[in-house]
Protein backbone atom coordinates (compact mmCIF):
# COMPACT_ATOMS: atom_id res chain seq x y z
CA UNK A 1 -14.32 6.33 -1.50
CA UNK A 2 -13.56 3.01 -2.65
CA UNK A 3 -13.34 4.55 -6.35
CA UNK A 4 -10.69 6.90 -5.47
CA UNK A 5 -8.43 4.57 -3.96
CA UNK A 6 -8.38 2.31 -7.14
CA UNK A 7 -8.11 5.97 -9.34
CA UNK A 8 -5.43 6.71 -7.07
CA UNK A 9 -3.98 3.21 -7.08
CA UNK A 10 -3.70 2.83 -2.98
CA UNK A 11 -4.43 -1.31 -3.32
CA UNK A 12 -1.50 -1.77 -5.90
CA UNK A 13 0.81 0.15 -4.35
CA UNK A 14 -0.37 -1.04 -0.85
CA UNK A 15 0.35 -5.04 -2.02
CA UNK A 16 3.70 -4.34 -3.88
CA UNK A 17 4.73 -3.09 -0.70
CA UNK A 18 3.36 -6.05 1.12
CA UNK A 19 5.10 -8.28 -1.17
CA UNK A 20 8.04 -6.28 -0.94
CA UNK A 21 8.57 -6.41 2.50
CA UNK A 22 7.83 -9.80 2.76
CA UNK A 23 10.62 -10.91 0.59
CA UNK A 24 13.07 -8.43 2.49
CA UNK A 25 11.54 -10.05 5.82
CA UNK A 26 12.21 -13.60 4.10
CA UNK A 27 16.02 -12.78 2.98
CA UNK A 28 16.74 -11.06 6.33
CA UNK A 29 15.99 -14.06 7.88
CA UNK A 30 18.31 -16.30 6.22
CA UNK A 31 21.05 -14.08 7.64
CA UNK A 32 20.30 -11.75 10.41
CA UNK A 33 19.25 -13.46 14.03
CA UNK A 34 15.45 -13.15 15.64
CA UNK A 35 15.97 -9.98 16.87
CA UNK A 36 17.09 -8.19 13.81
CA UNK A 37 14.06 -9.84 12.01
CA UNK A 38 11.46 -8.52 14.50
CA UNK A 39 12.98 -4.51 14.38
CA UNK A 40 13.07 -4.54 10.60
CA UNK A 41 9.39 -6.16 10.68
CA UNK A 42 8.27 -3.82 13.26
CA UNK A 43 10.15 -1.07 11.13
CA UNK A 44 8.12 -2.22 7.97
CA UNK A 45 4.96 -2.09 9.71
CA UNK A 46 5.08 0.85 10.93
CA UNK A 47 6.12 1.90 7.41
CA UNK A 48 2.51 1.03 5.91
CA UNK A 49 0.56 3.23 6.62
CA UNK A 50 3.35 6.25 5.85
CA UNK A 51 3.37 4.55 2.31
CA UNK A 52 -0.39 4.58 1.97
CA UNK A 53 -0.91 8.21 3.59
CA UNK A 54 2.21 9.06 0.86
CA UNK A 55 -0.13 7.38 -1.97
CA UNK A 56 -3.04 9.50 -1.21
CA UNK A 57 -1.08 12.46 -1.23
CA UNK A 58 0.75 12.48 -3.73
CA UNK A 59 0.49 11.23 -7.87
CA UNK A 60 3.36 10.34 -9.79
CA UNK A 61 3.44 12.94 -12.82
CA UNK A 62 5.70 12.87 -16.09
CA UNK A 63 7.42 15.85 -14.50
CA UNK A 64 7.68 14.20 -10.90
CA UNK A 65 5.80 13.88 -7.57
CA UNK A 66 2.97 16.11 -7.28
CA UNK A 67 0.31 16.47 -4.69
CA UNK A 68 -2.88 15.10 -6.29
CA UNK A 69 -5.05 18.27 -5.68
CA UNK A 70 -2.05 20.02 -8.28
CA UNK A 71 -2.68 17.42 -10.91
CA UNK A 72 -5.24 18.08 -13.87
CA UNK A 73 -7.71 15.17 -14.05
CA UNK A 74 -7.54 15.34 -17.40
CA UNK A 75 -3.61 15.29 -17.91
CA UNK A 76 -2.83 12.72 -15.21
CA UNK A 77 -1.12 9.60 -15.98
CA UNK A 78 -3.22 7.46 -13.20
CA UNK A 79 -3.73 4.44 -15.62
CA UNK A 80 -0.11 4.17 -16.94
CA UNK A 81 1.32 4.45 -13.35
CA UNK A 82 -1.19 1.19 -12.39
CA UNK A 83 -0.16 -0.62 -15.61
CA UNK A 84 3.57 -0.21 -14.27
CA UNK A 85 2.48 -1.00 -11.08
CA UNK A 86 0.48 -4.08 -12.09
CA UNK A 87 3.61 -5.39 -13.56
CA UNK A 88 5.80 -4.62 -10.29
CA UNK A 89 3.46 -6.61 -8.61
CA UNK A 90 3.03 -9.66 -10.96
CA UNK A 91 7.18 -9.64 -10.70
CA UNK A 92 7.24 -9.80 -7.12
CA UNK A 93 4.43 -12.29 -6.42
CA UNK A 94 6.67 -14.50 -9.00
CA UNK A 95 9.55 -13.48 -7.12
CA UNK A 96 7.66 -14.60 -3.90
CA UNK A 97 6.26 -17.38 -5.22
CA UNK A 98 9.79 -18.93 -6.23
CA UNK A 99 11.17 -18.15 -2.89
CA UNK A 100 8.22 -20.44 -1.22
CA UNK A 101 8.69 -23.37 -3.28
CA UNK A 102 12.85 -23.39 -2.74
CA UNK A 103 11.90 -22.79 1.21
CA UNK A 104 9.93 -26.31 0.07
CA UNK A 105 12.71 -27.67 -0.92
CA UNK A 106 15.52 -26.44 1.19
């Protein structure tokens, strides 16, 4: 099991969302009062496991979304997908790390 969610990449996509949201969550806040916060967090949430149930399903193909069952083993493009996904996520945990140190400073 664990195998097929790194084949399928389910962590990578699972933690750019995480990041993702967080940084929405973070410049939501700056603008938007409590209670808008809390529905778009609640909103994300509830988004997380859609995403993930999403990532099982379906693999991202030269020719577009397919469901993974559709997609020749031998043809699929699982390893380039997680190298762009593997940069995604070293941009946003930059991106997420710059926005903690100015809430440091601010």
């Amino acid at each position: 099991m664990f195998s097929e969610l790194r084949r399928r990449n389910i962590f990578k996509v699972s933690l750019a969302y995480v990041l993702l949201a967080w940084l929405i969550v973070q410049f939501v806040a700056l603008f938007a009062p409590l209670r808008a916060v809390q529905i778009l967090s609640v909103i994300l949430i509830l988004g997380f496991p859609v995403l993930v149930l999403l990532s099982w399903i379906y693999e991202l193909t030269p020719s577009g979304l397919k469901q993974t069952t559709e997609v020749d083993q031998t043809q699929s493009i699982t390893p380039e997908t997680g190298r762009k996904l593997n940069n995604i996520v070293v941009a946003l945990l930059l991106l997420a790390a710059a926005v903690i140190i100015l809430q440091q400073f601010l």
